[in-house]
N, C-alpha and C. Protein backbone atom coordinates (compact mmCIF):
# COMPACT_ATOMS: atom_id res chain seq x y z
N UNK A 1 0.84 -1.18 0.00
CA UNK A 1 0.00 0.00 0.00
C UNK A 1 0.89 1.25 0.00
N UNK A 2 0.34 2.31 -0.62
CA UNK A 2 1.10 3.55 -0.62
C UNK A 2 1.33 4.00 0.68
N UNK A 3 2.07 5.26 1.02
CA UNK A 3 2.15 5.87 2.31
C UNK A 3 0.99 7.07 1.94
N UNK A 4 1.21 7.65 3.30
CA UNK A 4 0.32 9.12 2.96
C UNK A 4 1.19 10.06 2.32
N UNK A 5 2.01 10.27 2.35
CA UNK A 5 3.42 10.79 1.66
C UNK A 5 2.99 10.97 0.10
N UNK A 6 2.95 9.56 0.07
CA UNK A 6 3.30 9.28 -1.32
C UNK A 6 1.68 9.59 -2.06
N UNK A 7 0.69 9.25 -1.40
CA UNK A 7 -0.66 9.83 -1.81
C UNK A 7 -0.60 11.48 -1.90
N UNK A 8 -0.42 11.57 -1.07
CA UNK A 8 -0.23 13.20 -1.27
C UNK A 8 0.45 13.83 -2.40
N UNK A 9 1.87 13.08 -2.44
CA UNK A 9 3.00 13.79 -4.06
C UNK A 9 1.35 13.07 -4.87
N UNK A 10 0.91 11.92 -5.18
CA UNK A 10 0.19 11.38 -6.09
C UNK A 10 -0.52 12.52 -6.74
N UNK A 11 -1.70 12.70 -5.34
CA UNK A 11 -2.64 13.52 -5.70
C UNK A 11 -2.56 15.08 -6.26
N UNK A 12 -1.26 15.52 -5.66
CA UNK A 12 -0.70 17.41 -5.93
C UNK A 12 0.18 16.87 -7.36
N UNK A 13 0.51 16.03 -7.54
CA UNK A 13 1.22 16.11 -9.25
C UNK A 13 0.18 15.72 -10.39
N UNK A 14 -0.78 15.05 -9.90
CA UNK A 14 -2.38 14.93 -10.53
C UNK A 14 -2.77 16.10 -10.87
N UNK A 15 -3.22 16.61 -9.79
CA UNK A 15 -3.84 18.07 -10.32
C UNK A 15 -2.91 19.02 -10.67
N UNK A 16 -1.67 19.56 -10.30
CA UNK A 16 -0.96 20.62 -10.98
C UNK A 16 -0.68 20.47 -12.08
N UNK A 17 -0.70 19.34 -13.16
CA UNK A 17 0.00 18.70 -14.32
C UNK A 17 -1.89 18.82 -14.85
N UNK A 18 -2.90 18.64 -14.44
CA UNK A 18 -3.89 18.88 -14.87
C UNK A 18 -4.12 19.94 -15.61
N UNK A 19 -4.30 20.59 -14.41
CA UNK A 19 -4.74 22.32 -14.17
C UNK A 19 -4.13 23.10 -15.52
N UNK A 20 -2.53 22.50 -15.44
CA UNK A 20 -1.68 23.14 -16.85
C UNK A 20 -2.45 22.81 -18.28
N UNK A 21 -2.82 21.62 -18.16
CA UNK A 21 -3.99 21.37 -19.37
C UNK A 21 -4.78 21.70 -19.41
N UNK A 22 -6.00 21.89 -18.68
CA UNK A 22 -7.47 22.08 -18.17
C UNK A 22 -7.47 23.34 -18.57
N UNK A 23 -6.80 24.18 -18.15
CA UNK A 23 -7.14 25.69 -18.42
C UNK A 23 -7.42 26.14 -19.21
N UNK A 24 -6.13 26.36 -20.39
CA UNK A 24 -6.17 26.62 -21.63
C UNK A 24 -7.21 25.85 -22.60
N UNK A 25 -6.97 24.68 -22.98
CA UNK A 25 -7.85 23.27 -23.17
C UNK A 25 -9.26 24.08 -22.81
N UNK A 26 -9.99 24.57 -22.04
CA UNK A 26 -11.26 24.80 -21.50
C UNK A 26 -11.55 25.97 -22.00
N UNK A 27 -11.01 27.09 -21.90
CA UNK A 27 -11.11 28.15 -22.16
C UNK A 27 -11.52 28.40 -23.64
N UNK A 28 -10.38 27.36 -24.18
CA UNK A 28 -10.56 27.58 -25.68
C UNK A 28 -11.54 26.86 -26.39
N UNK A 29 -12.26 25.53 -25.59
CA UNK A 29 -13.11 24.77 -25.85
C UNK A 29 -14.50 25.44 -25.80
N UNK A 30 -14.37 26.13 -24.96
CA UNK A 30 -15.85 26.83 -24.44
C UNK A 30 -16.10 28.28 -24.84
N UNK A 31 -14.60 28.54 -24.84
CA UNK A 31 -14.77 30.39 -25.22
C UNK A 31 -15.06 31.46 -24.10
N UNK A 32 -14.49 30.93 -23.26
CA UNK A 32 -14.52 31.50 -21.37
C UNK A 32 -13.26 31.89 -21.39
N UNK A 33 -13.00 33.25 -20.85
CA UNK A 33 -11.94 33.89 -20.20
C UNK A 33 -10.95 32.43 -19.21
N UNK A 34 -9.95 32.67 -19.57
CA UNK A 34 -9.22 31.70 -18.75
C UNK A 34 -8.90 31.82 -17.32
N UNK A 35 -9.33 32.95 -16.62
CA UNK A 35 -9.85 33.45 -15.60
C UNK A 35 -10.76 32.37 -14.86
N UNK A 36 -11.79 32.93 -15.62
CA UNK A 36 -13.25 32.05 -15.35
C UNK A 36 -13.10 30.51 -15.34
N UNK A 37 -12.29 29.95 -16.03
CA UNK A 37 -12.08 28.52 -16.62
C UNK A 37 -10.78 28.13 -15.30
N UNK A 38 -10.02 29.41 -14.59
CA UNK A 38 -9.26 28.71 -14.03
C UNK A 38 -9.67 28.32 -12.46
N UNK A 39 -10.73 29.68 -12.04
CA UNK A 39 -11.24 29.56 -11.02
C UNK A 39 -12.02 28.48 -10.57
N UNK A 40 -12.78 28.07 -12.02
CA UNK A 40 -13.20 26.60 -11.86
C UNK A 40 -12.67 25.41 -11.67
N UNK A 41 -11.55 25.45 -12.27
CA UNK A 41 -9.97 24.60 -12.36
C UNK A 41 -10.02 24.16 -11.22
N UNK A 42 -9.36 25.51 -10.10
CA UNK A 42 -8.56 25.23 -8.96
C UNK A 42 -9.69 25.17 -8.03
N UNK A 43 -10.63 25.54 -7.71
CA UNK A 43 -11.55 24.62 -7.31
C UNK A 43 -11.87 23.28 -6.82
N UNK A 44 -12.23 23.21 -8.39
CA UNK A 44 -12.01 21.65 -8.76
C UNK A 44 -11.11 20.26 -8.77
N UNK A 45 -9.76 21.07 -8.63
CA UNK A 45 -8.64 20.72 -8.32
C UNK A 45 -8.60 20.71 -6.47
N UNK A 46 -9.24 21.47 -6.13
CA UNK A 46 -8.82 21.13 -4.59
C UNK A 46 -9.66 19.96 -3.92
N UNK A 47 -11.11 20.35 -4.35
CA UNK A 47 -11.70 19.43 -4.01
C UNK A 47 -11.43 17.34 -4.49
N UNK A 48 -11.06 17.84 -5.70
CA UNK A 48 -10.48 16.68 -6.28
C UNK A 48 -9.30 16.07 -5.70
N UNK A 49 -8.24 16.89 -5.50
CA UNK A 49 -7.30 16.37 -4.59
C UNK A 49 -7.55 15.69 -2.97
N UNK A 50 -8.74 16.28 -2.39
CA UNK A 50 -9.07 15.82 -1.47
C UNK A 50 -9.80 14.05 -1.86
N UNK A 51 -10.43 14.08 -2.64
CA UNK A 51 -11.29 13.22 -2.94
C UNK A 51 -10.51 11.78 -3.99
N UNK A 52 -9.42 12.34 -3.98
CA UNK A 52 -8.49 11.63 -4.58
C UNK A 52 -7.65 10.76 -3.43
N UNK A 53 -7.34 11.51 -2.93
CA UNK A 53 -6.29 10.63 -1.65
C UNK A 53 -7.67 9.79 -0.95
N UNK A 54 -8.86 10.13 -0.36
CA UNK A 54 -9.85 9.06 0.28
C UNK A 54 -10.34 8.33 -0.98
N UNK A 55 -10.44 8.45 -1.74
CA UNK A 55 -11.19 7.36 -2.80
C UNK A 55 -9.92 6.06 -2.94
N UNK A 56 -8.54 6.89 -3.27
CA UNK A 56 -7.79 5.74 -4.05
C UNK A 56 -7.29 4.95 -2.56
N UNK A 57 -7.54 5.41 -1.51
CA UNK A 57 -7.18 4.75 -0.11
C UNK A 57 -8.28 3.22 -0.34
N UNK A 58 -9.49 4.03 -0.29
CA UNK A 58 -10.32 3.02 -0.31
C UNK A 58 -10.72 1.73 -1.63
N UNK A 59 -9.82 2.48 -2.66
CA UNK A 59 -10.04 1.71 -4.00
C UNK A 59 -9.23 0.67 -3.75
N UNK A 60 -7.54 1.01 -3.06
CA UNK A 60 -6.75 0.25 -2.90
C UNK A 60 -6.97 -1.06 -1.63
N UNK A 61 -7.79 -0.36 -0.63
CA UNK A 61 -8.05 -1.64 0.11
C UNK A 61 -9.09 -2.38 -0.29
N UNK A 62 -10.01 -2.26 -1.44
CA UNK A 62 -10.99 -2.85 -1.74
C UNK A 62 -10.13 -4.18 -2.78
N UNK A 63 -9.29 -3.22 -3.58
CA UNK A 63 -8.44 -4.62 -4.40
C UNK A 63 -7.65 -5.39 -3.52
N UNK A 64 -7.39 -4.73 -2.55
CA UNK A 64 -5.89 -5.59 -1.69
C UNK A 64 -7.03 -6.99 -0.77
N UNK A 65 -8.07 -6.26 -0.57
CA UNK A 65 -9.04 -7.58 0.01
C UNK A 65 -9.48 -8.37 -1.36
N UNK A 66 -10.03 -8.01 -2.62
CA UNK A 66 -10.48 -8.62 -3.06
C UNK A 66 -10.04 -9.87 -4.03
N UNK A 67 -7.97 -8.92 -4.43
CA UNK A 67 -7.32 -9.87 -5.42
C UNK A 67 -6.43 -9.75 -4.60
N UNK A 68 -5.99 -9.59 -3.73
CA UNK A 68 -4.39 -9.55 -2.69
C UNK A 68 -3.62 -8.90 -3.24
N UNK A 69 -3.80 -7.36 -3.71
CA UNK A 69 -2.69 -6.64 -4.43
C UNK A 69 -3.35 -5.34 -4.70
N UNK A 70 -2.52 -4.50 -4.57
CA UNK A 70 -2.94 -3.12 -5.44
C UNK A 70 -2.87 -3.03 -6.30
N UNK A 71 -1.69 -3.62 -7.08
CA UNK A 71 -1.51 -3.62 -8.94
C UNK A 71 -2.62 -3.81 -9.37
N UNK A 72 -3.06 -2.92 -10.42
CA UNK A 72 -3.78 -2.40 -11.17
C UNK A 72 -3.58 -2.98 -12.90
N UNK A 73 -4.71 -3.61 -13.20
CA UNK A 73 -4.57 -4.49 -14.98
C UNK A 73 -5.68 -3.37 -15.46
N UNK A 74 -5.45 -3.20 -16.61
CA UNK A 74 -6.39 -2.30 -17.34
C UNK A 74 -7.50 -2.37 -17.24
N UNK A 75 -8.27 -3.40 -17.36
CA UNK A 75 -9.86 -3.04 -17.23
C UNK A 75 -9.85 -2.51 -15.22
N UNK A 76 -9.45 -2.38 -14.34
CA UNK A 76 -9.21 -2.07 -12.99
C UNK A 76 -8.83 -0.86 -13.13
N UNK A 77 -7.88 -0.32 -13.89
CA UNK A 77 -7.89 1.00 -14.29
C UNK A 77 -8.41 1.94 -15.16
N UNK A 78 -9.44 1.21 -15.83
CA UNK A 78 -10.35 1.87 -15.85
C UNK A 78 -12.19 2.06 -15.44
N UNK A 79 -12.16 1.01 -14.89
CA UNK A 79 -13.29 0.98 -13.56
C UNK A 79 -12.76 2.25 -12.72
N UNK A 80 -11.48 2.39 -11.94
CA UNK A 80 -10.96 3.37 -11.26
C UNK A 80 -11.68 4.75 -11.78
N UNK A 81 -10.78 4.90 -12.95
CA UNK A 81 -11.15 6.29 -13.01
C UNK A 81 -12.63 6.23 -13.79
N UNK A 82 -13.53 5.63 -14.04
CA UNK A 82 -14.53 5.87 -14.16
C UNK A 82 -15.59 6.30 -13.16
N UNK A 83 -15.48 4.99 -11.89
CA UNK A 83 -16.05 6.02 -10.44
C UNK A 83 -15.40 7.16 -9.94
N UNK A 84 -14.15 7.08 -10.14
CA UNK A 84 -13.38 8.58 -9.65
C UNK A 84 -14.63 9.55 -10.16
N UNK A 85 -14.38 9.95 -11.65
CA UNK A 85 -15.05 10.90 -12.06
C UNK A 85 -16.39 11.03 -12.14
N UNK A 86 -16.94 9.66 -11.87
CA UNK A 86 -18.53 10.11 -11.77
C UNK A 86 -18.70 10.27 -10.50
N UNK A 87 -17.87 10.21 -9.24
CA UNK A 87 -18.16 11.19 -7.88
C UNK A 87 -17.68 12.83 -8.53
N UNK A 88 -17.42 12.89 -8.93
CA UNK A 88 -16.71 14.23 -8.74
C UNK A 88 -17.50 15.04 -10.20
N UNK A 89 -18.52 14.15 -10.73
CA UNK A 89 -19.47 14.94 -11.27
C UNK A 89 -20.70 15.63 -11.02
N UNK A 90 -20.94 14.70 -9.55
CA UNK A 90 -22.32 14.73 -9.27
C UNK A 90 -21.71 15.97 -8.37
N UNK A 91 -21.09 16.08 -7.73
CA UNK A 91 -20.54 17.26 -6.60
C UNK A 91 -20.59 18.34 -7.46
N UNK A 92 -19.62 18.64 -8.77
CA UNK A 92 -18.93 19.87 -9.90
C UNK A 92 -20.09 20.13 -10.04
N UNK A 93 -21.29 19.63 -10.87
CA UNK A 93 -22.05 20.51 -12.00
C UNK A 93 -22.90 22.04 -10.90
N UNK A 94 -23.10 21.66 -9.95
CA UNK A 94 -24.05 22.32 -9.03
C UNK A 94 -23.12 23.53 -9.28
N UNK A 95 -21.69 23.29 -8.74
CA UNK A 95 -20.59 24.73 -8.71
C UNK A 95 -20.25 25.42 -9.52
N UNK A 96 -20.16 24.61 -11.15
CA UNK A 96 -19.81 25.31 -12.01
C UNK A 96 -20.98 26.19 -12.77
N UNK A 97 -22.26 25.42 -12.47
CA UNK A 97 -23.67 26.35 -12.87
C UNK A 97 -23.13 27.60 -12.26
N UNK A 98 -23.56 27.60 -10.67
CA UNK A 98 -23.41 28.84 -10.19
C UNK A 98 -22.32 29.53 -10.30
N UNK A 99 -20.99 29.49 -10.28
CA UNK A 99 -19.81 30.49 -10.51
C UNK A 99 -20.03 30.88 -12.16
N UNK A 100 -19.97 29.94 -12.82
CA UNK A 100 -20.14 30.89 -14.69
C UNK A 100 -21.37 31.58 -14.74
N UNK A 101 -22.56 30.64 -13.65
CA UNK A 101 -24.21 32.10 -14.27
C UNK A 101 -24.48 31.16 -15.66
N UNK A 102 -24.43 29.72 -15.58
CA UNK A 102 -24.87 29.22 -16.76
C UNK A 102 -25.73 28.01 -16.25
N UNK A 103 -26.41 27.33 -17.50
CA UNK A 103 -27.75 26.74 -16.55
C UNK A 103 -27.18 25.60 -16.61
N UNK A 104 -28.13 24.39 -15.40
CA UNK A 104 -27.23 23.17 -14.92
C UNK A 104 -26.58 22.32 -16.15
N UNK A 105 -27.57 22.54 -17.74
CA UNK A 105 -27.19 21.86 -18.47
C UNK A 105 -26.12 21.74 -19.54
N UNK A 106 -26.22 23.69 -19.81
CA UNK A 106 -24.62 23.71 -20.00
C UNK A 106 -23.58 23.53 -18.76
N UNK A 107 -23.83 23.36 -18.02
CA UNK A 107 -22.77 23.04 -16.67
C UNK A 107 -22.30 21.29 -16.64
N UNK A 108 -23.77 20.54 -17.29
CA UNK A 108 -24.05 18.90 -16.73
C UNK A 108 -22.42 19.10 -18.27
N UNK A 109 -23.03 19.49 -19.19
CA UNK A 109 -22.09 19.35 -20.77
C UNK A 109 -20.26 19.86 -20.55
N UNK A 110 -20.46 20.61 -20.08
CA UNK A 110 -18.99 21.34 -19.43
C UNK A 110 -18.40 20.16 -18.45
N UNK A 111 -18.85 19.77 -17.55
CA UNK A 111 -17.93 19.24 -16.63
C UNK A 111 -18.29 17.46 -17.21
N UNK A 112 -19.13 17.01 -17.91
CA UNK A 112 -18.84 15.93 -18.66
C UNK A 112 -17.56 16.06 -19.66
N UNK A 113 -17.25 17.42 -20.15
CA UNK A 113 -16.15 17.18 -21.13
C UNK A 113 -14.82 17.15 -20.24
N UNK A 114 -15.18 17.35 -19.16
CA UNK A 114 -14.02 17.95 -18.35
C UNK A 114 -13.39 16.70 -17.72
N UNK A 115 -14.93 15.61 -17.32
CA UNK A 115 -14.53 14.36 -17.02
C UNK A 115 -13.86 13.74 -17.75
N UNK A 116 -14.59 13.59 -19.26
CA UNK A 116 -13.71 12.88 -19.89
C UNK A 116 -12.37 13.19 -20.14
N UNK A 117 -12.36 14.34 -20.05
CA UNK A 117 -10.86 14.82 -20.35
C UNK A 117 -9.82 14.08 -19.31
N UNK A 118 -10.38 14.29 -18.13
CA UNK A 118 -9.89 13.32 -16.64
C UNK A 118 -9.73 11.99 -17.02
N UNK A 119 -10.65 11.72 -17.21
CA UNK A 119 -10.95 10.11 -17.82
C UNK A 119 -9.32 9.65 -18.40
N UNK A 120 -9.21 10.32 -19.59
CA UNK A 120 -8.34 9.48 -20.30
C UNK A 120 -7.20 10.02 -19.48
N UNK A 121 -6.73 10.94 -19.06
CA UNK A 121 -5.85 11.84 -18.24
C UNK A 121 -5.36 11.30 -17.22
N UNK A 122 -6.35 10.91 -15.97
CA UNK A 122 -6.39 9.50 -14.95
C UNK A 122 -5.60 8.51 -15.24
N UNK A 123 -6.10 8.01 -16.28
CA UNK A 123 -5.85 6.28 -16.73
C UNK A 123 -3.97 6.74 -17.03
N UNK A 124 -3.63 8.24 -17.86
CA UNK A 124 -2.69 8.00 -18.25
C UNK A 124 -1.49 8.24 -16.88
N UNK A 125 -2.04 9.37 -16.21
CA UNK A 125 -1.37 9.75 -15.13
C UNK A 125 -0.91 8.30 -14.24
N UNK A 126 -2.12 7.76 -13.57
CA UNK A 126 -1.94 6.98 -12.82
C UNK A 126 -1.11 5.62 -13.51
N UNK A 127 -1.04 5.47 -14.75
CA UNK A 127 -0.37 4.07 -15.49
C UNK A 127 1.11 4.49 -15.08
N UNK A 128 1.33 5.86 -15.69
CA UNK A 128 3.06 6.60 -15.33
C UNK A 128 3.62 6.54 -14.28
N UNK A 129 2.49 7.04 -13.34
CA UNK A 129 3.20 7.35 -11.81
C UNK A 129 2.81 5.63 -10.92
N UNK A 130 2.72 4.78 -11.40
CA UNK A 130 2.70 3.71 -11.17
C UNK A 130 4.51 2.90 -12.17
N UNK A 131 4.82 3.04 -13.24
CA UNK A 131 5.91 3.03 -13.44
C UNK A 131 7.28 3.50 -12.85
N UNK A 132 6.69 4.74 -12.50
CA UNK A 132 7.69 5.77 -12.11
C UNK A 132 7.94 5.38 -10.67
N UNK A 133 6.78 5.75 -9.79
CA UNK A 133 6.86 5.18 -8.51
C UNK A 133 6.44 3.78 -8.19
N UNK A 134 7.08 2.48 -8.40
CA UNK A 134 6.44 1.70 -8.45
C UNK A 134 6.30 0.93 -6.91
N UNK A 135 5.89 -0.16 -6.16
CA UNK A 135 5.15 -0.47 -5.22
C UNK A 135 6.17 -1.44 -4.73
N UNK A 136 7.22 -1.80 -3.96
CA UNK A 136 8.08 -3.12 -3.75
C UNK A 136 7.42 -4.26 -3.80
N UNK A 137 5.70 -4.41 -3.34
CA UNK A 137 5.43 -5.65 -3.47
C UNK A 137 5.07 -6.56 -4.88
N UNK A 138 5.37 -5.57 -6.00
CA UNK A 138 5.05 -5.59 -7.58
C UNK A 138 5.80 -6.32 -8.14
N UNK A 139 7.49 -6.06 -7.24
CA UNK A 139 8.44 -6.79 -7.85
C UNK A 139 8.25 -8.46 -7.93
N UNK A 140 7.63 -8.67 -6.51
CA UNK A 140 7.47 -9.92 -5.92
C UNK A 140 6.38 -10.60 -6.83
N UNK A 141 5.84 -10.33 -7.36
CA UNK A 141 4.77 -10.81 -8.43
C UNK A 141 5.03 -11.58 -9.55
């Protein structure tokens, strides 16, 4: 299992390496001041970071009970970030209605693109920083 340490670098190199995409990427997608697009960002980014370190805590003890391991095989990584982001949709759309002044449904359309953008973003982040930082008990496998 990770440390809290190491959840923490996880989750703050997640979102700052995001955010650098998200912004621009959004702004120009939607045609919103990058202002507006960033305030939503970092936001979104904080709350996400929070919701990142308790989800993948709990994702990881759900695999470590269910297959005896945290290692992660592709269809597992992407179950992952598929509940990741559909918590963190149902929370966003309410916030981003109200801060832009736009109605829930351009908001539901905005932060669906935003997921997906996560989506594939997730899968790629977390495949890397699973290379990069990898787990000692992985070797043993």
């Amino acid at each position: 299992m990770r440390s809290p340490l190491d959840r923490l670098r996880h989750a703050l190199s997640f979102e700052i390496i995001g955010l650098l995409l998200i912004v621009p990427l959004g702004a120009f997608a939607f045609g919103m001041p990058m202002h507006d697009i960033g305030v939503v960002g970092v936001a979104s980014a904080t709350l996400a970071a929070l919701w990142n370190m308790v989800y993948n805590y709990i994702f990881d003890h759900i695999m470590q009970r269910l297959f005896a391991t945290t290692e992660k095989a592709i269809p597992s990584r992407v179950v992952h970030a598929v509940l990741f982001e559909t918590g963190l949709l149902i929370v966003l759309m309410p916030f981003i209605a109200w801060y832009l002044g736009i109605s829930l449904w351009q908001a539901l359309v905005m932060d669906i693109s935003f997921a997906l953008f996560y989506m594939v973003y997730a899968l790629a982040f977390n495949w890397a920083y699973d290379m990069v930082f990898p787990l000692p008990e992985w070797a043993e496998e």
